[in-house]
N, C-alpha and C. Protein backbone atom coordinates (compact mmCIF):
# COMPACT_ATOMS: atom_id res chain seq x y z
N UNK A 1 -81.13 -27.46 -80.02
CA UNK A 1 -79.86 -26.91 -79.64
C UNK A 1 -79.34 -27.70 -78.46
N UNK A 2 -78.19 -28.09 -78.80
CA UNK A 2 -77.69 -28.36 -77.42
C UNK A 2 -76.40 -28.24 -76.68
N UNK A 3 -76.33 -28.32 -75.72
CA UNK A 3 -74.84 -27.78 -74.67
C UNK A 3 -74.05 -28.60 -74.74
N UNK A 4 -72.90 -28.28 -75.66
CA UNK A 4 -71.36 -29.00 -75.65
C UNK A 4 -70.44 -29.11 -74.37
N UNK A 5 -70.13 -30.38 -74.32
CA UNK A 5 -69.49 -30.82 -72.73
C UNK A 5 -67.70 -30.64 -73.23
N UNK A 6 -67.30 -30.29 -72.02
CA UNK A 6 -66.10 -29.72 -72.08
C UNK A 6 -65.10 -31.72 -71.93
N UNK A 7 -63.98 -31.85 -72.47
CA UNK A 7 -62.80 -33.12 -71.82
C UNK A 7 -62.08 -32.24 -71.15
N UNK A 8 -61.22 -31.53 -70.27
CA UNK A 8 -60.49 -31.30 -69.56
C UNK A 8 -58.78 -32.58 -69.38
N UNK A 9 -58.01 -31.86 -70.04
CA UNK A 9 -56.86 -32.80 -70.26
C UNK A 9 -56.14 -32.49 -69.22
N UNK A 10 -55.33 -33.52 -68.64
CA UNK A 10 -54.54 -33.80 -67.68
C UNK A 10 -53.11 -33.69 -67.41
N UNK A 11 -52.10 -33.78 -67.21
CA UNK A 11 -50.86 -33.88 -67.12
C UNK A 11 -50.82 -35.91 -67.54
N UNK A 12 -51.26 -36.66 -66.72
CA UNK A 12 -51.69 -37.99 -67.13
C UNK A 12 -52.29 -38.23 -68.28
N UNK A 13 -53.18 -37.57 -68.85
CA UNK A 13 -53.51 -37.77 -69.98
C UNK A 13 -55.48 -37.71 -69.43
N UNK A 14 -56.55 -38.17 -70.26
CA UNK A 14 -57.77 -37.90 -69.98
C UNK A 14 -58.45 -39.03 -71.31
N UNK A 15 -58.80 -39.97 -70.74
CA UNK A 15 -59.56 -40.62 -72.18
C UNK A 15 -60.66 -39.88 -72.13
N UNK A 16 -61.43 -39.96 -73.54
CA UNK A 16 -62.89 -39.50 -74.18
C UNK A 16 -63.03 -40.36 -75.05
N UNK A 17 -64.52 -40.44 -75.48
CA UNK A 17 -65.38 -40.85 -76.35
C UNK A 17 -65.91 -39.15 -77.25
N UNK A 18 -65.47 -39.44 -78.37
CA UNK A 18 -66.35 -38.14 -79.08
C UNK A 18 -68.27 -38.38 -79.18
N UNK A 19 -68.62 -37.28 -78.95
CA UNK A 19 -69.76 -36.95 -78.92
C UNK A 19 -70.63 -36.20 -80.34
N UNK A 20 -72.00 -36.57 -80.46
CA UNK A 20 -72.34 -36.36 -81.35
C UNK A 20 -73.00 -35.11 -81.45
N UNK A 21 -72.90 -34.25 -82.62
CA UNK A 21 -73.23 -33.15 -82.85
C UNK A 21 -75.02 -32.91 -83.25
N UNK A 22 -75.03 -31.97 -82.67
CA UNK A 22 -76.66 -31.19 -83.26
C UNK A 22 -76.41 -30.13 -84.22
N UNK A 23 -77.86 -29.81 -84.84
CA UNK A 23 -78.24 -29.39 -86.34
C UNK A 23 -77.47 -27.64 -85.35
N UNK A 24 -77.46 -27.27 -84.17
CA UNK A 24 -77.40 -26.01 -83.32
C UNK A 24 -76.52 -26.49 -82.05
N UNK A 25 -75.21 -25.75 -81.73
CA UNK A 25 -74.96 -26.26 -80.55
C UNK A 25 -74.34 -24.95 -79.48
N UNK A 26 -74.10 -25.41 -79.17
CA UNK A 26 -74.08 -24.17 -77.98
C UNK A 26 -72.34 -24.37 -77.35
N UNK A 27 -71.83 -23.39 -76.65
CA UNK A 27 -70.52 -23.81 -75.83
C UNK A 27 -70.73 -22.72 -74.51
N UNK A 28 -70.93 -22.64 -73.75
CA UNK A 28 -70.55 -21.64 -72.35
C UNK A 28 -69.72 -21.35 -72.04
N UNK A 29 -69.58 -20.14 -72.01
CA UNK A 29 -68.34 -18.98 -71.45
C UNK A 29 -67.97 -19.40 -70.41
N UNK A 30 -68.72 -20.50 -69.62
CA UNK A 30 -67.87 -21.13 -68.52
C UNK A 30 -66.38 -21.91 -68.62
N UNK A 31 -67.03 -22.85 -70.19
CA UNK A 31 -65.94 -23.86 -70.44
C UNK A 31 -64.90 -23.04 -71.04
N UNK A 32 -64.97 -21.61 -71.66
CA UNK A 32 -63.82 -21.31 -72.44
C UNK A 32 -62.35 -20.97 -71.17
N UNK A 33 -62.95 -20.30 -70.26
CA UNK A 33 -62.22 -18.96 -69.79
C UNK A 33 -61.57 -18.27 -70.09
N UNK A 34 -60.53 -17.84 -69.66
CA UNK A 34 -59.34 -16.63 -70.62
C UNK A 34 -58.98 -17.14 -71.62
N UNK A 35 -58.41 -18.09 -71.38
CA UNK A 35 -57.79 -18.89 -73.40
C UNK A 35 -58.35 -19.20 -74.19
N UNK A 36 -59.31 -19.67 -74.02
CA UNK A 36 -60.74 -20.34 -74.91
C UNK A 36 -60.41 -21.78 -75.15
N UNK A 37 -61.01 -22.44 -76.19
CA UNK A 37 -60.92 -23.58 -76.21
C UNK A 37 -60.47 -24.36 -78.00
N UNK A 38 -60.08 -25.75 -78.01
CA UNK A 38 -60.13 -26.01 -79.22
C UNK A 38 -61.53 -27.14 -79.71
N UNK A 39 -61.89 -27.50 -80.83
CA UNK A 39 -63.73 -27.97 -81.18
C UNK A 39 -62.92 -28.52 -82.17
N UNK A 40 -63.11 -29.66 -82.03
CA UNK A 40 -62.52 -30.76 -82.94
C UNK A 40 -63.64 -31.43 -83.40
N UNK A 41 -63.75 -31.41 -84.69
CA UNK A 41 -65.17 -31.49 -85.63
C UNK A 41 -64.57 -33.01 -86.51
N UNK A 42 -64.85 -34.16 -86.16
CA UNK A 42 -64.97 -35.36 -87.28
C UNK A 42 -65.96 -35.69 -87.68
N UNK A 43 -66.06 -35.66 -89.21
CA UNK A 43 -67.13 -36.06 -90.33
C UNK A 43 -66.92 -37.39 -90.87
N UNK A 44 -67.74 -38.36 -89.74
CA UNK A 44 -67.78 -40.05 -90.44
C UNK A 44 -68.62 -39.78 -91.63
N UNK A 45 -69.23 -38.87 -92.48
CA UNK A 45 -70.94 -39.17 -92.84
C UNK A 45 -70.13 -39.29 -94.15
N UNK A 46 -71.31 -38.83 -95.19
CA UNK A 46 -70.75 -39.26 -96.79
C UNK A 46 -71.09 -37.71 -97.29
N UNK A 47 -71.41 -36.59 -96.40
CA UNK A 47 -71.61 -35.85 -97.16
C UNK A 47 -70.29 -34.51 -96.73
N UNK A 48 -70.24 -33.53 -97.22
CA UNK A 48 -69.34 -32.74 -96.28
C UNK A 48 -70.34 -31.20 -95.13
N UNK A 49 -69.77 -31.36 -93.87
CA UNK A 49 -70.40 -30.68 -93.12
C UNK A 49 -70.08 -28.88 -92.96
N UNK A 50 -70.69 -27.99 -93.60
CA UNK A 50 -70.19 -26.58 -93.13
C UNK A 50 -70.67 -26.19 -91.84
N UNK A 51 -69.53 -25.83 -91.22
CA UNK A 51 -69.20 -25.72 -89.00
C UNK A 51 -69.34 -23.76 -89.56
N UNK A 52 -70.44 -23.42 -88.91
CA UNK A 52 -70.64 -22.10 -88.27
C UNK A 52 -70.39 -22.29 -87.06
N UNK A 53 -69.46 -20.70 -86.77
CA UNK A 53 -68.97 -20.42 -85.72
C UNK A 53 -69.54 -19.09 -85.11
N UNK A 54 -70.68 -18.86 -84.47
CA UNK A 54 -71.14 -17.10 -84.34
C UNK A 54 -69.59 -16.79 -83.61
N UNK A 55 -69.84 -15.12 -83.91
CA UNK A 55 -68.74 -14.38 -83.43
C UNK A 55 -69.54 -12.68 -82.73
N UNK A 56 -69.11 -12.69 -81.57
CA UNK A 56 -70.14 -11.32 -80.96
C UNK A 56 -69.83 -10.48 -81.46
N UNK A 57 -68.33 -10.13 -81.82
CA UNK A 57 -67.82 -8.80 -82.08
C UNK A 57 -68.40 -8.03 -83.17
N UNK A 58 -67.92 -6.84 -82.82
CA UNK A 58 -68.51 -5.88 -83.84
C UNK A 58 -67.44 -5.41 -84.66
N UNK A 59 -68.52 -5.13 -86.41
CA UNK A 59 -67.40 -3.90 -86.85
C UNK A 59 -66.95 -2.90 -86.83
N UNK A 60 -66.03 -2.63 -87.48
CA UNK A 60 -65.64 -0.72 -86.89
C UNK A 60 -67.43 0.05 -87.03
N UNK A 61 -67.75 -0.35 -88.21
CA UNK A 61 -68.90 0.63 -88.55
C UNK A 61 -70.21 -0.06 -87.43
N UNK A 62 -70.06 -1.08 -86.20
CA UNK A 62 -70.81 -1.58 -85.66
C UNK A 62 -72.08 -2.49 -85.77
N UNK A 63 -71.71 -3.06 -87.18
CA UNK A 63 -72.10 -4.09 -87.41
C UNK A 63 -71.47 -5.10 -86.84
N UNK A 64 -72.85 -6.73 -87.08
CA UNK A 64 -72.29 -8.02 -86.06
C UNK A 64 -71.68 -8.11 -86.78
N UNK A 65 -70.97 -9.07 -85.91
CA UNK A 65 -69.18 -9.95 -86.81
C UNK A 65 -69.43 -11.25 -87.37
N UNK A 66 -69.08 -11.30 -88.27
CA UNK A 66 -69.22 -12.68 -89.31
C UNK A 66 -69.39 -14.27 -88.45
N UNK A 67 -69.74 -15.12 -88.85
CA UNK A 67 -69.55 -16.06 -88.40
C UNK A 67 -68.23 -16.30 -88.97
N UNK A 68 -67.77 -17.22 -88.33
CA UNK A 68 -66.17 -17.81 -88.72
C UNK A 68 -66.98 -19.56 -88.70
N UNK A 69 -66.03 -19.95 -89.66
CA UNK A 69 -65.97 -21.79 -89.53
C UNK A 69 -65.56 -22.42 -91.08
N UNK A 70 -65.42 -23.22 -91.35
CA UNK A 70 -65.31 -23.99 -92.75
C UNK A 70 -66.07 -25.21 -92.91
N UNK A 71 -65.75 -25.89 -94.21
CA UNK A 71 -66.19 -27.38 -94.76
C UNK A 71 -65.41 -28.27 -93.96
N UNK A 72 -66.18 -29.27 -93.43
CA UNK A 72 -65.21 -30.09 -92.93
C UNK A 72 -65.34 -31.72 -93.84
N UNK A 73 -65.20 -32.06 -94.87
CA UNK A 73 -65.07 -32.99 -95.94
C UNK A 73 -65.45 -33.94 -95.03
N UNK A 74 -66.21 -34.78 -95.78
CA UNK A 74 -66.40 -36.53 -95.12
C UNK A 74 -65.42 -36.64 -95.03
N UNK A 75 -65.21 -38.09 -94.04
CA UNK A 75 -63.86 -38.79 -93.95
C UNK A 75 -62.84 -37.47 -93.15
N UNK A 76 -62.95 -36.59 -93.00
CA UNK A 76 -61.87 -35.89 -92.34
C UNK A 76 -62.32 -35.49 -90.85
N UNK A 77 -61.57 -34.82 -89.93
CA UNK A 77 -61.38 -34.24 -89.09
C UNK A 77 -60.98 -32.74 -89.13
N UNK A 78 -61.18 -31.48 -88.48
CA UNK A 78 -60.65 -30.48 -88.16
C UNK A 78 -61.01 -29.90 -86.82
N UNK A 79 -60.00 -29.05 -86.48
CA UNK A 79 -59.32 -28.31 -85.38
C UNK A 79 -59.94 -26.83 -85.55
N UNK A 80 -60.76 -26.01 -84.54
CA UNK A 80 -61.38 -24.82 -84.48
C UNK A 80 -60.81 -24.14 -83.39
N UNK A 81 -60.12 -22.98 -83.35
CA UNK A 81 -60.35 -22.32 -82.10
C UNK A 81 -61.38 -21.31 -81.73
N UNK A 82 -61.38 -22.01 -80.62
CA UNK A 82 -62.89 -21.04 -79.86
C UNK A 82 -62.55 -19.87 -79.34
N UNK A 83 -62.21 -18.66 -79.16
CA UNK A 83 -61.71 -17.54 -78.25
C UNK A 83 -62.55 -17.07 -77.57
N UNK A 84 -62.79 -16.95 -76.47
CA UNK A 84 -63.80 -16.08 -75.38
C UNK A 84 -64.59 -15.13 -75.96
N UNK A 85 -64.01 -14.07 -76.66
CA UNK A 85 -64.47 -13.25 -77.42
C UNK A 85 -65.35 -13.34 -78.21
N UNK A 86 -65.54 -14.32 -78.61
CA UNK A 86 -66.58 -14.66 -79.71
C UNK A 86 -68.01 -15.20 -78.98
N UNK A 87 -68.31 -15.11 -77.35
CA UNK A 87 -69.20 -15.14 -76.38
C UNK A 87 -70.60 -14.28 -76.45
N UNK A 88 -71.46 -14.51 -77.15
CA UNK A 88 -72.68 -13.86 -77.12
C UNK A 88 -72.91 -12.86 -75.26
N UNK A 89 -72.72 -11.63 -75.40
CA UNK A 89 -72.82 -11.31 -73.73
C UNK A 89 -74.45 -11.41 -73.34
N UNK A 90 -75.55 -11.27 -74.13
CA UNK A 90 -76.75 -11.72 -73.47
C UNK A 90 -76.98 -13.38 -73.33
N UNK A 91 -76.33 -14.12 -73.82
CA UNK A 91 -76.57 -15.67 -74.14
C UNK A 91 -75.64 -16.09 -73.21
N UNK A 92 -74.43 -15.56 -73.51
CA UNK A 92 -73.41 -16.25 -72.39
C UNK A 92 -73.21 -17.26 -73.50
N UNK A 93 -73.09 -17.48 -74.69
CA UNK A 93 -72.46 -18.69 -75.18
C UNK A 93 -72.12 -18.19 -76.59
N UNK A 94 -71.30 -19.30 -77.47
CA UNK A 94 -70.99 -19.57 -78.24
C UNK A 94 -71.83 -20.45 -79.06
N UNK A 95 -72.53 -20.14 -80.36
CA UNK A 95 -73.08 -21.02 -81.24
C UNK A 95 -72.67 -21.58 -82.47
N UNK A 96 -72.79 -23.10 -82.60
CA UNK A 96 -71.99 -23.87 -83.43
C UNK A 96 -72.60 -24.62 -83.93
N UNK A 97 -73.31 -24.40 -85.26
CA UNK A 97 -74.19 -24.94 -86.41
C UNK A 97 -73.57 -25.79 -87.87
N UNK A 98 -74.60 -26.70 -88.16
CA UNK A 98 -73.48 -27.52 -88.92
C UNK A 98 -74.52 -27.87 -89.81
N UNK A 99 -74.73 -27.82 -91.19
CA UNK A 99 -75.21 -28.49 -92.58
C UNK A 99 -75.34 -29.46 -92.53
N UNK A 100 -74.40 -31.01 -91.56
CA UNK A 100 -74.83 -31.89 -91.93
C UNK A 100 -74.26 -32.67 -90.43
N UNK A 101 -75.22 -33.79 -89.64
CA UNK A 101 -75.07 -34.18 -88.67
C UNK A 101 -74.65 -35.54 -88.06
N UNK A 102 -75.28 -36.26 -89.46
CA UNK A 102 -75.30 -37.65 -89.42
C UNK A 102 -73.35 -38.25 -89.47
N UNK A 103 -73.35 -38.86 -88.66
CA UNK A 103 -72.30 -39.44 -88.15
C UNK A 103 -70.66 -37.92 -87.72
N UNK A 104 -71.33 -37.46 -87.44
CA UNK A 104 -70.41 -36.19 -87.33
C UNK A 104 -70.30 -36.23 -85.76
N UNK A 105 -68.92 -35.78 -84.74
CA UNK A 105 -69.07 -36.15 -84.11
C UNK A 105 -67.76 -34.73 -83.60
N UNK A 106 -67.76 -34.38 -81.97
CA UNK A 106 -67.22 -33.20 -81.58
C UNK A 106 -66.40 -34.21 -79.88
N UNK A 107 -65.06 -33.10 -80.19
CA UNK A 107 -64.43 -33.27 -78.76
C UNK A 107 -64.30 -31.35 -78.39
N UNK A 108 -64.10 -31.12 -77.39
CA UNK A 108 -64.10 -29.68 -77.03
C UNK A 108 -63.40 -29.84 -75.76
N UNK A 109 -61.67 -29.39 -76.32
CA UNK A 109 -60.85 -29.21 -75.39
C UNK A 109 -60.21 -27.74 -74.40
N UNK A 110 -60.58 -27.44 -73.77
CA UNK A 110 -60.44 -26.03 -73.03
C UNK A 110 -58.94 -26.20 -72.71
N UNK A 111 -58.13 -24.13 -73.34
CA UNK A 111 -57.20 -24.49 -73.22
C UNK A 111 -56.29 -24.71 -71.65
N UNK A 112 -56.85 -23.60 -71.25
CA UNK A 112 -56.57 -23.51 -70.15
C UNK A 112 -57.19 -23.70 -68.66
């Protein structure tokens, strides 16, 4: 598992290098704050990657809340929003699991 690093964008602008994803990743309720954040998922590989998203909330009947996420096709890119809410309160984080790793690669922009 490992801890996803926040880019912080600028009024100037902010270069990055995307970073590579693990089989388990993590985000901290630090990097979201009130707005949460966006997890920009590109799949260089040849296969397509399914992005789990845990979600804390509960259902009415108090069951856990689904994971949220989709396929993200080789060759493509997609856009996730992260919402605070979805913050494990004993973990303090967000977990973000993926089917397939090889050449897959993450930016994680906080909105606010």
């Amino acid at each position: 598992m490992a801890a996803l690093s926040a880019i912080v964008p600028t009024k100037v602008g902010a270069t990055y290098a995307l970073a590579a994803v693990a089989a388990s990743d993590t985000i901290a309720s630090s990097l979201l704050g009130t707005l949460g954040a966006h997890l920009i998922i590109t799949n260089g590989g040849g296969s397509p990657d399914v992005v789990a998203i845990s979600d804390s909330g509960l259902t009415p009947a108090g069951q856990a809340g689904a994971s949220t996420g989709d396929t993200v096709t080789n060759g493509t890119s997609q856009v996730f929003f992260i919402s605070p809410k979805q913050v494990d309160p004993v973990s303090g984080n967000v977990t973000v699991t993926h089917s397939f790793i090889t050449t897959v690669t993450y930016a994680l922009l906080p909105i606010g």
